[in-house]
Protein backbone atom coordinates (compact mmCIF):
# COMPACT_ATOMS: atom_id res chain seq x y z
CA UNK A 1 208.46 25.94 -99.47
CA UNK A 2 206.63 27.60 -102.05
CA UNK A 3 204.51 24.72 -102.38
CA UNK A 4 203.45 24.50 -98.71
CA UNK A 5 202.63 28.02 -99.19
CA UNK A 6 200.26 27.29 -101.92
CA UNK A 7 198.55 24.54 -99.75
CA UNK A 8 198.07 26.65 -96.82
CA UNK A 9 196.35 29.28 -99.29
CA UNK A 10 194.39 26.80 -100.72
CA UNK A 11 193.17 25.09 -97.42
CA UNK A 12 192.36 28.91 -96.43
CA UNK A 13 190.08 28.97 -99.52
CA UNK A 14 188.71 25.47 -98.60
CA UNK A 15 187.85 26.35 -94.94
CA UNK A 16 186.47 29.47 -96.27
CA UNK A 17 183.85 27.93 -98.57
CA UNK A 18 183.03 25.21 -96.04
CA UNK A 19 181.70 28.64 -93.80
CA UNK A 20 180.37 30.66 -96.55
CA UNK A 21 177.88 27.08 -97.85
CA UNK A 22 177.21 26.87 -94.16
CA UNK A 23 175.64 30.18 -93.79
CA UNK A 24 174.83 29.92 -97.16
CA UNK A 25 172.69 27.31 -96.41
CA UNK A 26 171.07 28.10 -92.84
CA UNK A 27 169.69 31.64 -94.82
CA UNK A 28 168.52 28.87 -97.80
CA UNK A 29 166.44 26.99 -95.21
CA UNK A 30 165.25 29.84 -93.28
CA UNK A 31 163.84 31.34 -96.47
CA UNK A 32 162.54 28.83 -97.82
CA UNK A 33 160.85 28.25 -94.38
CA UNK A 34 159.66 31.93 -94.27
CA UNK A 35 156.17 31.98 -95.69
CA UNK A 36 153.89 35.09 -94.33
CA UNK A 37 156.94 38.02 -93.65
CA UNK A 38 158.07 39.35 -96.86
CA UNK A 39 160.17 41.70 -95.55
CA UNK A 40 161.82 39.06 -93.55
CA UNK A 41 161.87 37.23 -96.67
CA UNK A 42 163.44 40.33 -98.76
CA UNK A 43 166.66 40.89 -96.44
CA UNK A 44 167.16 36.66 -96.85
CA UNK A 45 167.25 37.32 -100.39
CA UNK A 46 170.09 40.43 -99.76
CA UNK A 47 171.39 37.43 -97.08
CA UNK A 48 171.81 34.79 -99.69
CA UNK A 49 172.97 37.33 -102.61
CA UNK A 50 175.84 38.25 -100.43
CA UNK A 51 177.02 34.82 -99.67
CA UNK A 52 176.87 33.84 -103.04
CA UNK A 53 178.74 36.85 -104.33
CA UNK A 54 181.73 35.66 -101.46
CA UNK A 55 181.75 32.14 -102.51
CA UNK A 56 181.64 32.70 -106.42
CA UNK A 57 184.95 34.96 -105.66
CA UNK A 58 186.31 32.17 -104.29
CA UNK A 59 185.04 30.09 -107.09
CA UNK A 60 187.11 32.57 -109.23
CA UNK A 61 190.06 31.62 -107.30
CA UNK A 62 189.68 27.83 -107.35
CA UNK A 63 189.30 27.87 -111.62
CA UNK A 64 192.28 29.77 -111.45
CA UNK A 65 194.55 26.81 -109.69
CA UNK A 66 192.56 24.14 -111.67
CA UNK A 67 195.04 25.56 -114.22
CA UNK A 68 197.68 25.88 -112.39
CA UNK A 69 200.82 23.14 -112.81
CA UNK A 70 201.52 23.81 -109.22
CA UNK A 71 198.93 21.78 -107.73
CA UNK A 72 198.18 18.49 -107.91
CA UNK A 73 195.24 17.35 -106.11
CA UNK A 74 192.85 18.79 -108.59
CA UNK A 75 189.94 16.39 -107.36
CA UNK A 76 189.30 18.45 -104.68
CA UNK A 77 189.62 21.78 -106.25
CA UNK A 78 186.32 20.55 -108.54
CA UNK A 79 184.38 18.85 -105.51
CA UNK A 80 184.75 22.95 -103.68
CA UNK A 81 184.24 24.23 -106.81
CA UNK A 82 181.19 22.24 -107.24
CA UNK A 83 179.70 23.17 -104.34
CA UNK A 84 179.52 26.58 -105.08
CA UNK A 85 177.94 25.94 -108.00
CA UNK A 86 174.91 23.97 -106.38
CA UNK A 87 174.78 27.17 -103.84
CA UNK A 88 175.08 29.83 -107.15
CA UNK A 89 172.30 27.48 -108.66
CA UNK A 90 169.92 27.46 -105.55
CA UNK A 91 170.20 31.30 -105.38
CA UNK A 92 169.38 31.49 -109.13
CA UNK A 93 166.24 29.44 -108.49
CA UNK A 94 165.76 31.83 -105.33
CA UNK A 95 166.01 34.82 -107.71
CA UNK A 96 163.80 34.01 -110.43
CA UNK A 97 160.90 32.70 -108.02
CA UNK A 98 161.30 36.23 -106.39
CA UNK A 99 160.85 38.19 -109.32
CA UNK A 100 157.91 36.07 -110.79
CA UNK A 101 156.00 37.18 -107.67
CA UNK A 102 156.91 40.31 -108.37
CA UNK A 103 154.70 40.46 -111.06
């Protein structure tokens, strides 16, 4: 029972990163579409930071089965985990563009 349990919570996670990278990624391409509207292209930015900051929680939560005995499929727990990543790396790149034209 237990065990089901722990599925279900971790196909919650799963579903829940699949939405976050989705809006993650339509605010990605919109900004990086956005050329002449800096304001438009500031609250992106906020967009994208906020995502991020929801998927790396869930990140948090994913490294902390990877060590868990409980679960076995631990292929899939990377490929989510992963993913993230690539979206915590494109913000990142986002970020540091942003404040070289800053100055």
């Amino acid at each position: 029972m237990a065990h089901r349990k722990l599925q279900q919570e971790v196909d919650r996670v799963f579903k829940k990163i699949n939405e976050g990278l989705e809006i993650f990624n339509s605010y990605y391409e919109r900004h990086e579409s956005c050329t002449n509207n800096p304001s438009q292209k500031d609250k992106l930015e906020s967009d994208l930071k906020r995502e991020v900051k929801k998927l790396q929680r869930l990140r948090e939560q994913i490294k902390s089965w990877q060590s868990s005995p409980d679960i076995k499929d631990k292929d899939s727990l990377l490929d989510y985990r992963r993913s993230v990543e690539i979206a915590m790396e494109k913000y990142k790149a986002v970020e540091k563009a942003s404040k070289e034209k800053a100055y």
